[in-house]
PDB file of N, CA and C in Angstrom:
ATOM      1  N   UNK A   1       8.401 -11.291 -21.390  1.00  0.00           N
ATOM      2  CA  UNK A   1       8.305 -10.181 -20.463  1.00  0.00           C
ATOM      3  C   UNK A   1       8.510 -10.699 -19.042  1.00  0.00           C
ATOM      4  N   UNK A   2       9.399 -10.100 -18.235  1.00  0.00           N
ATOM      5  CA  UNK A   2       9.632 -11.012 -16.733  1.00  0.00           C
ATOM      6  C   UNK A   2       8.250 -10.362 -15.658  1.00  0.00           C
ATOM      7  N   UNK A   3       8.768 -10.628 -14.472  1.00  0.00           N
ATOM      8  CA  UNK A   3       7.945 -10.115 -13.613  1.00  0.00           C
ATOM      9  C   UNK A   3       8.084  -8.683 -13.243  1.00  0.00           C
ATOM     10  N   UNK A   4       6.732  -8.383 -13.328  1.00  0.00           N
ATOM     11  CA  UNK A   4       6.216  -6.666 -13.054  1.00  0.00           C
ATOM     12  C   UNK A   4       7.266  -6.407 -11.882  1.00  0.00           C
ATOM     13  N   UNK A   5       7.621  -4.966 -11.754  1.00  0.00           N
ATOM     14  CA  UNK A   5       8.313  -4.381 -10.790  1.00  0.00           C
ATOM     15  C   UNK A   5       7.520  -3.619  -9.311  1.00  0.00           C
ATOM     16  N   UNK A   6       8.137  -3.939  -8.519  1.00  0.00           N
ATOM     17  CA  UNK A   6       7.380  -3.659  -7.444  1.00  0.00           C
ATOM     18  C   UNK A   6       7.501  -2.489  -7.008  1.00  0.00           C
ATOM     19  N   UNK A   7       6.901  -1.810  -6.346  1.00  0.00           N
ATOM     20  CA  UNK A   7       6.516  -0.259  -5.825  1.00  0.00           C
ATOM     21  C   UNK A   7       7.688   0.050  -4.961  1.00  0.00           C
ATOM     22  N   UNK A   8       8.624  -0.899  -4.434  1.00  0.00           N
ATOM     23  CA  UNK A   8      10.072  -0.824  -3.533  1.00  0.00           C
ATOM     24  C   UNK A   8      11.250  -0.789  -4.991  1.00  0.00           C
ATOM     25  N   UNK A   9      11.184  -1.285  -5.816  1.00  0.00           N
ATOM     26  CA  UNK A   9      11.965  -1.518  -6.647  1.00  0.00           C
ATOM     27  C   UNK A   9      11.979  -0.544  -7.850  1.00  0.00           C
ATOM     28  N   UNK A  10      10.457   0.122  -8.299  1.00  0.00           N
ATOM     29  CA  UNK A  10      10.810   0.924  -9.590  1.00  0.00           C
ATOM     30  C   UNK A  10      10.830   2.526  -8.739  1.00  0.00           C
ATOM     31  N   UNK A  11      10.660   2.919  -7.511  1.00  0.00           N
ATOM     32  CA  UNK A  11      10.931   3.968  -6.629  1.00  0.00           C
ATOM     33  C   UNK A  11      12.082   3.646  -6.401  1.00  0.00           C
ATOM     34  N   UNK A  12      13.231   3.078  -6.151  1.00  0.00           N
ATOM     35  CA  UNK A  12      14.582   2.726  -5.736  1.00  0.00           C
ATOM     36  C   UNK A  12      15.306   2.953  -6.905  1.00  0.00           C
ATOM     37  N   UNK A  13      14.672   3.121  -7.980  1.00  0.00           N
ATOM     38  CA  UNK A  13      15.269   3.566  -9.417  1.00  0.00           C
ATOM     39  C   UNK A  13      14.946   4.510 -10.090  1.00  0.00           C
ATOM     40  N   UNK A  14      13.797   5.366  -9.212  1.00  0.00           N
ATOM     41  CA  UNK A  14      13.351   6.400 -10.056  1.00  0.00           C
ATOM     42  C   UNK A  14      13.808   7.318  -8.768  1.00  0.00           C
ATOM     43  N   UNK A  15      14.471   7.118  -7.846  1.00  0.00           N
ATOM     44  CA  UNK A  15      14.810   8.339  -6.654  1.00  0.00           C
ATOM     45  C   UNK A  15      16.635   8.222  -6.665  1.00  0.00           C
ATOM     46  N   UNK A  16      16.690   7.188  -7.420  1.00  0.00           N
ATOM     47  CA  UNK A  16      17.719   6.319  -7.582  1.00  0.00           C
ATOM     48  C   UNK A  16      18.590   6.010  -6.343  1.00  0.00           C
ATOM     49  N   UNK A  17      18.019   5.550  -5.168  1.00  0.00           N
ATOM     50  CA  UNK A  17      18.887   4.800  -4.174  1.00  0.00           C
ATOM     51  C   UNK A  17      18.374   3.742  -4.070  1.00  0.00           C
ATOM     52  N   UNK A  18      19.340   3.102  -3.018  1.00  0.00           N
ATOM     53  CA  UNK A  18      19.159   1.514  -2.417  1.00  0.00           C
ATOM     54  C   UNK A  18      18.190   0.957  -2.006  1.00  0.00           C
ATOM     55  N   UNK A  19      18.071  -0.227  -2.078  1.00  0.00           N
ATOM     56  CA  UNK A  19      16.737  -0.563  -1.434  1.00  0.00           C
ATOM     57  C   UNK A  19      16.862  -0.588  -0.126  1.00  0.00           C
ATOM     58  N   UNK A  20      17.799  -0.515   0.878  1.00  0.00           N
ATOM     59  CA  UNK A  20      17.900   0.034   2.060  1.00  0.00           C
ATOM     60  C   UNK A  20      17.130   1.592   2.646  1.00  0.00           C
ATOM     61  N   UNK A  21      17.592   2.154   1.514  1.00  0.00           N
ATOM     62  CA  UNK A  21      17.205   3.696   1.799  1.00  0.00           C
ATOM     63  C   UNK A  21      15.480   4.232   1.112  1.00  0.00           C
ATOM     64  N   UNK A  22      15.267   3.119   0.848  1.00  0.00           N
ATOM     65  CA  UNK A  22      13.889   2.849   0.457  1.00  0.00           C
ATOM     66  C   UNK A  22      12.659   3.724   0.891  1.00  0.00           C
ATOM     67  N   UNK A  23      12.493   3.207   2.405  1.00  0.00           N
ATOM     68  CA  UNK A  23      11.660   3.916   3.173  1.00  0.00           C
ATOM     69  C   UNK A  23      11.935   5.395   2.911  1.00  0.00           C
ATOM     70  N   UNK A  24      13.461   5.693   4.297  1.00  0.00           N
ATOM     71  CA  UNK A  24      13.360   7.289   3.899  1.00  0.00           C
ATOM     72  C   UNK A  24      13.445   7.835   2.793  1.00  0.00           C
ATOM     73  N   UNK A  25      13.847   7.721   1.907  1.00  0.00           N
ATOM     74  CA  UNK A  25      13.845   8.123   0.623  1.00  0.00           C
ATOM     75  C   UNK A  25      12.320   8.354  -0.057  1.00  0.00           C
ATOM     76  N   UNK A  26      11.380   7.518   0.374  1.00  0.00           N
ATOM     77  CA  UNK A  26      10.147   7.797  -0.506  1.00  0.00           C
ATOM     78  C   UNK A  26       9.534   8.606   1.073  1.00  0.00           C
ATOM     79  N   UNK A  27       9.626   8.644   1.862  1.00  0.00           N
ATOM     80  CA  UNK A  27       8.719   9.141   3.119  1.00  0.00           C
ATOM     81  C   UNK A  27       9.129  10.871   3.051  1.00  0.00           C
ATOM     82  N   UNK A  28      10.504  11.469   2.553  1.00  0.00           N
ATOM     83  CA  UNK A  28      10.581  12.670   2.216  1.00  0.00           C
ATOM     84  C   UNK A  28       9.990  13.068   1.254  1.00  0.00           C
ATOM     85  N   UNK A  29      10.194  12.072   0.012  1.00  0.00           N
ATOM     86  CA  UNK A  29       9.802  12.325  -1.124  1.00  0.00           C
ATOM     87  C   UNK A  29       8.341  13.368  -1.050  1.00  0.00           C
ATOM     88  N   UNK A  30       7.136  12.408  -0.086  1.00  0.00           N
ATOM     89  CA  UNK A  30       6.167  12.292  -0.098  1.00  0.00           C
ATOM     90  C   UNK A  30       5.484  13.262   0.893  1.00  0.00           C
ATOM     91  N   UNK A  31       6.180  13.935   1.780  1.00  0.00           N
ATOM     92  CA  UNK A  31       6.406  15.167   2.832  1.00  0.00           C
ATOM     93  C   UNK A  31       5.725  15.854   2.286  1.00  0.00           C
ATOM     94  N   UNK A  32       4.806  16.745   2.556  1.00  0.00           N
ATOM     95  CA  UNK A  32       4.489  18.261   2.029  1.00  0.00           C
ATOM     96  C   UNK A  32       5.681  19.636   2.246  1.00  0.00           C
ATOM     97  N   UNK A  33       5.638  19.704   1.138  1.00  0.00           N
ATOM     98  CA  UNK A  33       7.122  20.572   1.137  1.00  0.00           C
ATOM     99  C   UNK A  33       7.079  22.054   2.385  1.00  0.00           C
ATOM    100  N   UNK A  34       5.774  22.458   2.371  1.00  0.00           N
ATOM    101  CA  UNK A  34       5.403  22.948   3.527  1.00  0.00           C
ATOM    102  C   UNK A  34       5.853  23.041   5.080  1.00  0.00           C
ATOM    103  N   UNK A  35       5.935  21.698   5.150  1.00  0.00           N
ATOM    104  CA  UNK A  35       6.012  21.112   6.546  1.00  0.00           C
ATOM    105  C   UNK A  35       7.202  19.699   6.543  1.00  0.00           C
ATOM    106  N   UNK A  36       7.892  20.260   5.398  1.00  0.00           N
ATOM    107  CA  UNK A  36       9.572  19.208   5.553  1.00  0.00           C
ATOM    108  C   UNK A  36      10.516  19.704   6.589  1.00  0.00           C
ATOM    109  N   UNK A  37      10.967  21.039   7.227  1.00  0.00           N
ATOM    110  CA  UNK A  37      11.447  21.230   8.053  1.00  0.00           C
ATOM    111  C   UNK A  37      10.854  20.687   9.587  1.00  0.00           C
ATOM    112  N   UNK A  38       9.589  20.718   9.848  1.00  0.00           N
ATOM    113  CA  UNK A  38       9.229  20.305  11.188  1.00  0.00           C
ATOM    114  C   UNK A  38       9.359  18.694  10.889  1.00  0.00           C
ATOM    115  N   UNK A  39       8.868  18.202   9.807  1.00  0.00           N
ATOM    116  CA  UNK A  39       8.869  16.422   9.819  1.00  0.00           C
ATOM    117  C   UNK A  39      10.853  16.152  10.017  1.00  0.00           C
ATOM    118  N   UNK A  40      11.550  16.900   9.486  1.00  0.00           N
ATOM    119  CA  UNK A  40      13.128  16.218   9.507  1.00  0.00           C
ATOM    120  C   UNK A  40      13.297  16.719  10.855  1.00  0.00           C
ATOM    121  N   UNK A  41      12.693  17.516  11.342  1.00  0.00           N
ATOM    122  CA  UNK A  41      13.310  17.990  12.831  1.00  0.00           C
ATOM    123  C   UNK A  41      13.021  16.836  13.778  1.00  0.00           C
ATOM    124  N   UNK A  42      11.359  16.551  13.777  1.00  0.00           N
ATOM    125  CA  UNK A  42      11.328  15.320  14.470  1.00  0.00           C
ATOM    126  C   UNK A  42      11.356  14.103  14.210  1.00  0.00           C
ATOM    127  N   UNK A  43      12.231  13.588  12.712  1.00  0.00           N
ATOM    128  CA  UNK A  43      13.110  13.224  12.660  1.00  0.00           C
ATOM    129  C   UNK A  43      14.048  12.388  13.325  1.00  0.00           C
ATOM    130  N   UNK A  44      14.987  14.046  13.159  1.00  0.00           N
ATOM    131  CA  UNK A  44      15.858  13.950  14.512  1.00  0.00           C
ATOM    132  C   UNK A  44      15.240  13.230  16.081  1.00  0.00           C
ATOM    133  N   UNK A  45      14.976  13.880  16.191  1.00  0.00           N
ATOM    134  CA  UNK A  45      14.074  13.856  17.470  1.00  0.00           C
ATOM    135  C   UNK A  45      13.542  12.543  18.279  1.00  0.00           C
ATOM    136  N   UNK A  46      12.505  12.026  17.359  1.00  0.00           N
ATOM    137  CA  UNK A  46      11.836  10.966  18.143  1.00  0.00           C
ATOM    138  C   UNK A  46      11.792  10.401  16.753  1.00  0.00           C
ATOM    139  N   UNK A  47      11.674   8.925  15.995  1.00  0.00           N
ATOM    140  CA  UNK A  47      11.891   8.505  14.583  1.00  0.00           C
ATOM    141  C   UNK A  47      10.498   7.396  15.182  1.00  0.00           C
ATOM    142  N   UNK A  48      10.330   7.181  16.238  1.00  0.00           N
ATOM    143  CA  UNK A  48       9.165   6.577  16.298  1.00  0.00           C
ATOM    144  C   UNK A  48       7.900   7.246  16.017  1.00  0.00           C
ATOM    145  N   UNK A  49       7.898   8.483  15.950  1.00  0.00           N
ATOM    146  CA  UNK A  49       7.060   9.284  15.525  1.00  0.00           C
ATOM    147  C   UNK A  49       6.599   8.757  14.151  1.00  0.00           C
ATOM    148  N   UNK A  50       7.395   8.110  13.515  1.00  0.00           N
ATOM    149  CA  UNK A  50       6.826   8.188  11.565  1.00  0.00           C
ATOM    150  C   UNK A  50       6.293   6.575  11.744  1.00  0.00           C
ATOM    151  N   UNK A  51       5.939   6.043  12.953  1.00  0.00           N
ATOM    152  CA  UNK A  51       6.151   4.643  12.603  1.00  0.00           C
ATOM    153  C   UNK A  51       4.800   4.062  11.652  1.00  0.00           C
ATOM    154  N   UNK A  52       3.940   4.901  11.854  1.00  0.00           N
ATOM    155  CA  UNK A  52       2.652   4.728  11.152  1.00  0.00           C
ATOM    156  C   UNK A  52       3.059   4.955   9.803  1.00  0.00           C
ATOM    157  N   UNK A  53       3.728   5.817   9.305  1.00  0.00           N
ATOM    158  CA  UNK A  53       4.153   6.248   7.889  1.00  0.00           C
ATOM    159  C   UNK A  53       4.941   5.044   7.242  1.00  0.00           C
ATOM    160  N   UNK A  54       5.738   4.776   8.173  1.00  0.00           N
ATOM    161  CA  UNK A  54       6.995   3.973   7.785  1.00  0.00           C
ATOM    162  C   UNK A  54       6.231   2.641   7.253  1.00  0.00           C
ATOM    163  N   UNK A  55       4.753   2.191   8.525  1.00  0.00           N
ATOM    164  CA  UNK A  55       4.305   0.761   8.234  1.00  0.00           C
ATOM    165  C   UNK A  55       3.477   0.633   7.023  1.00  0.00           C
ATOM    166  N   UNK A  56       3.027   1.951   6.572  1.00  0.00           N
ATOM    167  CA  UNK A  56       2.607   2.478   5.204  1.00  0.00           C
ATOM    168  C   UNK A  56       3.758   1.880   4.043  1.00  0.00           C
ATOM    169  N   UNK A  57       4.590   2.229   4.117  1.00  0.00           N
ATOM    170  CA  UNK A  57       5.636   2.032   3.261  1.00  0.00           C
ATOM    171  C   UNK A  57       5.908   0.678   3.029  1.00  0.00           C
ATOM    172  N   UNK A  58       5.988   0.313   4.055  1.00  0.00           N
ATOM    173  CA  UNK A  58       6.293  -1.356   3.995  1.00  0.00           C
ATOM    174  C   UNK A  58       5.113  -2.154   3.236  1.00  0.00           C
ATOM    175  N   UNK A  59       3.698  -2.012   3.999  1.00  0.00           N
ATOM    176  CA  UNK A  59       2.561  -2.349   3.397  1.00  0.00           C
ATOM    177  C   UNK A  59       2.444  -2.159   1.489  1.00  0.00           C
ATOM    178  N   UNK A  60       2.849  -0.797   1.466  1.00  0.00           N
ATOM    179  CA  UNK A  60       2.618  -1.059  -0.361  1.00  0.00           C
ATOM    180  C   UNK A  60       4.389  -0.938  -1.025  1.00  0.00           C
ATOM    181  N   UNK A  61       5.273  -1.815  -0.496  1.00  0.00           N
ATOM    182  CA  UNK A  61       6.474  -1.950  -0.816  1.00  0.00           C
ATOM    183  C   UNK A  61       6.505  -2.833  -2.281  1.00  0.00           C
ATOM    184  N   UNK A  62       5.754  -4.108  -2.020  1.00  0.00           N
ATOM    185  CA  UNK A  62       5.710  -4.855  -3.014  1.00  0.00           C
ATOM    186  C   UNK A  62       4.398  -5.356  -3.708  1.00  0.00           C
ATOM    187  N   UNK A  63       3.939  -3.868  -3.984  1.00  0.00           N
ATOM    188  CA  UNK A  63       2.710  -3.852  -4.900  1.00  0.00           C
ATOM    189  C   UNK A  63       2.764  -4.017  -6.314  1.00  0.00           C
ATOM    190  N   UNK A  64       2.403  -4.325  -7.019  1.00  0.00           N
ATOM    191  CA  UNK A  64       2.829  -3.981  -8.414  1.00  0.00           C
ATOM    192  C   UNK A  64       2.029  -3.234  -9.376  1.00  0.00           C
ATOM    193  N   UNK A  65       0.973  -2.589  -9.158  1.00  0.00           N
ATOM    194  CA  UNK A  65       0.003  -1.902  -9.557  1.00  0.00           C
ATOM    195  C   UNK A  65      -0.235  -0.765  -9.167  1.00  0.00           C
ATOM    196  N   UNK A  66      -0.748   0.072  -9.495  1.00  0.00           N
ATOM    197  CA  UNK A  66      -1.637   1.410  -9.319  1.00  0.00           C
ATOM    198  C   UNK A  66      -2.618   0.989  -8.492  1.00  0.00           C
ATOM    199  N   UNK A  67      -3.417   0.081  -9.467  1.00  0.00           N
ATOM    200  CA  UNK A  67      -5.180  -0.215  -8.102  1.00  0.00           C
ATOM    201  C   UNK A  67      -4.769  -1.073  -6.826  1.00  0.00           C
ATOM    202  N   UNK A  68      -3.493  -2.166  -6.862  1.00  0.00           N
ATOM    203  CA  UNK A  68      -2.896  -2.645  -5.428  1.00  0.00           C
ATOM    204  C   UNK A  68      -2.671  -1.918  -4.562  1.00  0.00           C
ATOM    205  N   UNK A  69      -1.826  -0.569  -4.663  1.00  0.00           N
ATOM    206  CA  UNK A  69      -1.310   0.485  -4.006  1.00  0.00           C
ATOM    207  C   UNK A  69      -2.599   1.473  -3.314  1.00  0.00           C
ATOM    208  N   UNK A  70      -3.218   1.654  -4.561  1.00  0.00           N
ATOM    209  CA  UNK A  70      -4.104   2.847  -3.735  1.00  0.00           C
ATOM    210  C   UNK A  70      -5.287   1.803  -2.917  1.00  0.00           C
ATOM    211  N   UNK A  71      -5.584   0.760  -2.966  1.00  0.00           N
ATOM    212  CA  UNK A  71      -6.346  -0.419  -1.632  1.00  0.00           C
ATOM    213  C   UNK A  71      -5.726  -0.269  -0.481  1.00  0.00           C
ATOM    214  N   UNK A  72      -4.187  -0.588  -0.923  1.00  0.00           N
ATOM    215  CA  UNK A  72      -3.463  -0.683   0.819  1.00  0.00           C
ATOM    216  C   UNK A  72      -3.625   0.449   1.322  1.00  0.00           C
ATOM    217  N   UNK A  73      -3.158   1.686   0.523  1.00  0.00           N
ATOM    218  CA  UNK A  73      -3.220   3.143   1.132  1.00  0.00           C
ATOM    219  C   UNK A  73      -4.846   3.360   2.125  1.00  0.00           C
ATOM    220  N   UNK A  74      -5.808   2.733   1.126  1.00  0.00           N
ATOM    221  CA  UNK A  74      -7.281   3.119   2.092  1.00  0.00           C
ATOM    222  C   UNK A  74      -7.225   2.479   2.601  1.00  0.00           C
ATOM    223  N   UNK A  75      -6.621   0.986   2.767  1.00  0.00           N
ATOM    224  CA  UNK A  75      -6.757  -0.267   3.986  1.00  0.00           C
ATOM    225  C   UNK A  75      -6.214   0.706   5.266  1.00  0.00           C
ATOM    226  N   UNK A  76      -5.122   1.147   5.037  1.00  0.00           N
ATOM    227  CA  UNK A  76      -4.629   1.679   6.304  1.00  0.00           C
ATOM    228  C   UNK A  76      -4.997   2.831   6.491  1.00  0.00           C
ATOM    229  N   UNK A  77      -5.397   3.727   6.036  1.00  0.00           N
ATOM    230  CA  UNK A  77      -6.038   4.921   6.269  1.00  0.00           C
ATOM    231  C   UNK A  77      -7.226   4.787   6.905  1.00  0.00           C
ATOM    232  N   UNK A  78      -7.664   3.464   7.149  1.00  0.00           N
ATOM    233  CA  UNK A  78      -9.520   3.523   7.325  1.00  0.00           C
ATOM    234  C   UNK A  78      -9.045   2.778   8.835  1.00  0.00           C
ATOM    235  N   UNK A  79      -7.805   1.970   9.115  1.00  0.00           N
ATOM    236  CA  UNK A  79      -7.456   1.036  10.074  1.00  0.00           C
ATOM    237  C   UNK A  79      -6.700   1.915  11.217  1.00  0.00           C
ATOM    238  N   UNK A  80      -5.820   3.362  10.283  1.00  0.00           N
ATOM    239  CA  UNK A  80      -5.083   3.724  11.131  1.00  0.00           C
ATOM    240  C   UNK A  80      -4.637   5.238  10.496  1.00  0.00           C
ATOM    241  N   UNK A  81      -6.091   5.801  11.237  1.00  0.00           N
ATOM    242  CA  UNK A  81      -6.433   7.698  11.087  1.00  0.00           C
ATOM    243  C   UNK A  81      -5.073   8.162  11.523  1.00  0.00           C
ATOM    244  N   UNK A  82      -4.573   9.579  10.780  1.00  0.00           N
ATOM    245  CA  UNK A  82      -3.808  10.222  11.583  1.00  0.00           C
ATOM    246  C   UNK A  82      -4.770  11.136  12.658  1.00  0.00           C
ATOM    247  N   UNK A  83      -4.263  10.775  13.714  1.00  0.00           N
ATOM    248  CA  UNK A  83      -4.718  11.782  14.989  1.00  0.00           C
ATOM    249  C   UNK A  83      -3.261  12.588  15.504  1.00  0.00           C
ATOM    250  N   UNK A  84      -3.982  13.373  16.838  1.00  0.00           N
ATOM    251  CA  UNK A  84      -3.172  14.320  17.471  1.00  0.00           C
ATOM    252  C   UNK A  84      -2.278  15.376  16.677  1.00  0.00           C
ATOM    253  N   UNK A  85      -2.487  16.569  17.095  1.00  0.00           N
ATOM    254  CA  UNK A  85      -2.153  18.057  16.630  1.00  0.00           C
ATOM    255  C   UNK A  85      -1.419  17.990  15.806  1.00  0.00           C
ATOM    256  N   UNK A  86       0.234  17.123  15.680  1.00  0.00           N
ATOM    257  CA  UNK A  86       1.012  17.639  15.048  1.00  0.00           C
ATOM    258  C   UNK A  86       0.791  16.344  13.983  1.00  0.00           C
ATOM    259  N   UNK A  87       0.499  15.447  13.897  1.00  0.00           N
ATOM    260  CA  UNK A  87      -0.007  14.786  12.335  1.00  0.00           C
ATOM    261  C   UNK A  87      -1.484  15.456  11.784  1.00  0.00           C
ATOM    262  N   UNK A  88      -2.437  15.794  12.397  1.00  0.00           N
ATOM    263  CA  UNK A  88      -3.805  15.968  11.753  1.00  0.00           C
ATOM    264  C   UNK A  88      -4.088  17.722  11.374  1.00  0.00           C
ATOM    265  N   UNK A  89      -3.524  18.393  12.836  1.00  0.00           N
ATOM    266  CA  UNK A  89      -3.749  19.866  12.496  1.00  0.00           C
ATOM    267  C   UNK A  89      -2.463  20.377  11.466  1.00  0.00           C
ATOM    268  N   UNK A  90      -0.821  20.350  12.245  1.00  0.00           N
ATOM    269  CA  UNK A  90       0.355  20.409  11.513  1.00  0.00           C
ATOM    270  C   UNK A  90       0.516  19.933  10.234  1.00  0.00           C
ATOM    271  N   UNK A  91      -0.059  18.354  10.100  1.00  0.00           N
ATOM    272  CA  UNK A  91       0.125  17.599   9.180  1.00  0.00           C
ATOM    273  C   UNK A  91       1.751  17.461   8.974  1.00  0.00           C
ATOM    274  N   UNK A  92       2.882  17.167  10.049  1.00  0.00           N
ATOM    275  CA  UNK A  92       3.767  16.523  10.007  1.00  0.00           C
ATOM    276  C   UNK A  92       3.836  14.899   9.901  1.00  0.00           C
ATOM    277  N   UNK A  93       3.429  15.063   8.193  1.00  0.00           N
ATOM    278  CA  UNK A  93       3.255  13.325   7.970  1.00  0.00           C
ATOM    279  C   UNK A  93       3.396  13.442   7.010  1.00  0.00           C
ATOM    280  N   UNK A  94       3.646  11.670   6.171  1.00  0.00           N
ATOM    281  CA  UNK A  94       3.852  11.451   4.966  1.00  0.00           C
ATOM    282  C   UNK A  94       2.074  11.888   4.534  1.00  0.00           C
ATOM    283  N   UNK A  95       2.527  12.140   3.171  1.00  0.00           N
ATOM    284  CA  UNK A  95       1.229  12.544   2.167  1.00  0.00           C
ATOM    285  C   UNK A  95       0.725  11.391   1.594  1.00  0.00           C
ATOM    286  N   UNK A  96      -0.717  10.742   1.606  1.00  0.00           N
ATOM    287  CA  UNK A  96      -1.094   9.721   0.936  1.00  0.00           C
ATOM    288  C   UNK A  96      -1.261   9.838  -0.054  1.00  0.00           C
ATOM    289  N   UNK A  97      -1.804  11.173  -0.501  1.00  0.00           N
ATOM    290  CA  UNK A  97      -1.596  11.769  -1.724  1.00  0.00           C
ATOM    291  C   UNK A  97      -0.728  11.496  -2.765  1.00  0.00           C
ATOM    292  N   UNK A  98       0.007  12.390  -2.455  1.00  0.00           N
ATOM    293  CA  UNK A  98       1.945  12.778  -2.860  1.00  0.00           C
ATOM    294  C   UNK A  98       2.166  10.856  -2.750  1.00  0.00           C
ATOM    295  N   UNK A  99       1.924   9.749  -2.036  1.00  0.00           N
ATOM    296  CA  UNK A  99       2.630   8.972  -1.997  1.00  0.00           C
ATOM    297  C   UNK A  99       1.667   7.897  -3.456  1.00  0.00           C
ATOM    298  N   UNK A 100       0.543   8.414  -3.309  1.00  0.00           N
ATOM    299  CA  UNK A 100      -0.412   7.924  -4.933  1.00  0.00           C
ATOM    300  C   UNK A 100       0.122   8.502  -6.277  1.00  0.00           C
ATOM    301  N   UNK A 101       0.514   9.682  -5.932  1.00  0.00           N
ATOM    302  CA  UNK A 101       1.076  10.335  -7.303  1.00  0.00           C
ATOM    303  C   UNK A 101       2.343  10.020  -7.624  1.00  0.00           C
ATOM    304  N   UNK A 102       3.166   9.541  -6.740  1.00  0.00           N
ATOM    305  CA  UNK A 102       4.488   8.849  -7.056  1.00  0.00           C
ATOM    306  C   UNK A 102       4.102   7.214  -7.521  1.00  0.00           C
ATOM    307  N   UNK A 103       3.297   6.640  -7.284  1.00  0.00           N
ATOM    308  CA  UNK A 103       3.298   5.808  -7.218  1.00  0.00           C
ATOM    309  C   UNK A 103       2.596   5.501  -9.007  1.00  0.00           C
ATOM    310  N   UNK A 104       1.563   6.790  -9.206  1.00  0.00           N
ATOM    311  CA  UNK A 104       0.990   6.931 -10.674  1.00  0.00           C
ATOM    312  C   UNK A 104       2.289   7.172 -11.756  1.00  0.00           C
ATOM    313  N   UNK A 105       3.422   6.963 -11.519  1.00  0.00           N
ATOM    314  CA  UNK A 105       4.378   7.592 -12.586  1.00  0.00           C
ATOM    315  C   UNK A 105       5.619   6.598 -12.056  1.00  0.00           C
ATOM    316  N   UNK A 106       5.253   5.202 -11.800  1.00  0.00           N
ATOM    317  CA  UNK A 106       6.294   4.306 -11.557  1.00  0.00           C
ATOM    318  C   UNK A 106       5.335   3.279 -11.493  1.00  0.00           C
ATOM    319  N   UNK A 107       4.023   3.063 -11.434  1.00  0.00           N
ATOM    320  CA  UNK A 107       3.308   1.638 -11.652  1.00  0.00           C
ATOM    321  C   UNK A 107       2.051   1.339 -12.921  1.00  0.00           C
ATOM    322  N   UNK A 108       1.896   0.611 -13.045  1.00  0.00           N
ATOM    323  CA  UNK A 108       0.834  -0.064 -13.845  1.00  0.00           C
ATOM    324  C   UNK A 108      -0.617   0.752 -13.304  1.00  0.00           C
ATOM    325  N   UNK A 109      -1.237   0.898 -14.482  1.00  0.00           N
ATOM    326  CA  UNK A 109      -2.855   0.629 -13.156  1.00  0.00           C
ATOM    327  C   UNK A 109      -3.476  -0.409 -12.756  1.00  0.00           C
ATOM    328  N   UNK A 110      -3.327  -1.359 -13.946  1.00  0.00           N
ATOM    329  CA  UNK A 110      -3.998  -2.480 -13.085  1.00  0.00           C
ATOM    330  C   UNK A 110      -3.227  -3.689 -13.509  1.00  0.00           C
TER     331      UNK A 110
END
């Protein structure tokens, strides 16, 4: 059996793009479908806006587990709250949620 697949690698095959397109690809994924038009607008807009999301992504890129993934998710959730109106009230942000439940149907649990 080789080595377990990482949380960048079995999402890059289950969304089926590149590992380039990695990030955005799982950061829509993970959008509340609700509030996907205001998140692609700013987007457009200002892309430093997602940078907290984005460093999310990177952080559980090469997890290989279920229980690895959902640690980093509370590591950074406890290190780095969403604040201000349009992430906390709007909730124009990736879903930690939505990004656990993708992550339950492409990894190991433990």
């Amino acid at each position: 059996m080789g080595a377990p697949k990482t949380f960048r690698e079995a999402c890059c095959e289950k969304l089926n793009v590149s590992p380039d397109a990695y990030e955005p690809a799982v950061l829509w994924h993970c959008f509340p479908p609700a509030h996907l038009f205001l998140g692609k607008l700013r987007w457009r807009l200002d892309r430093g806006y997602f940078a907290n999301d984005l460093e999310l992504l990177r952080a559980v890129a090469d997890c290989t587990t279920l229980d690895e993934l959902q640690d980093e998710i509370a590591l950074h959730y406890s290190t780095k709250p969403n604040f201000g109106f349009e992430r906390a009230v709007l909730r124009a942000r990736m879903s930690g949620q939505r990004l656990a439940n993708l992550a339950s149907t492409v990894l190991p649990p433990a």
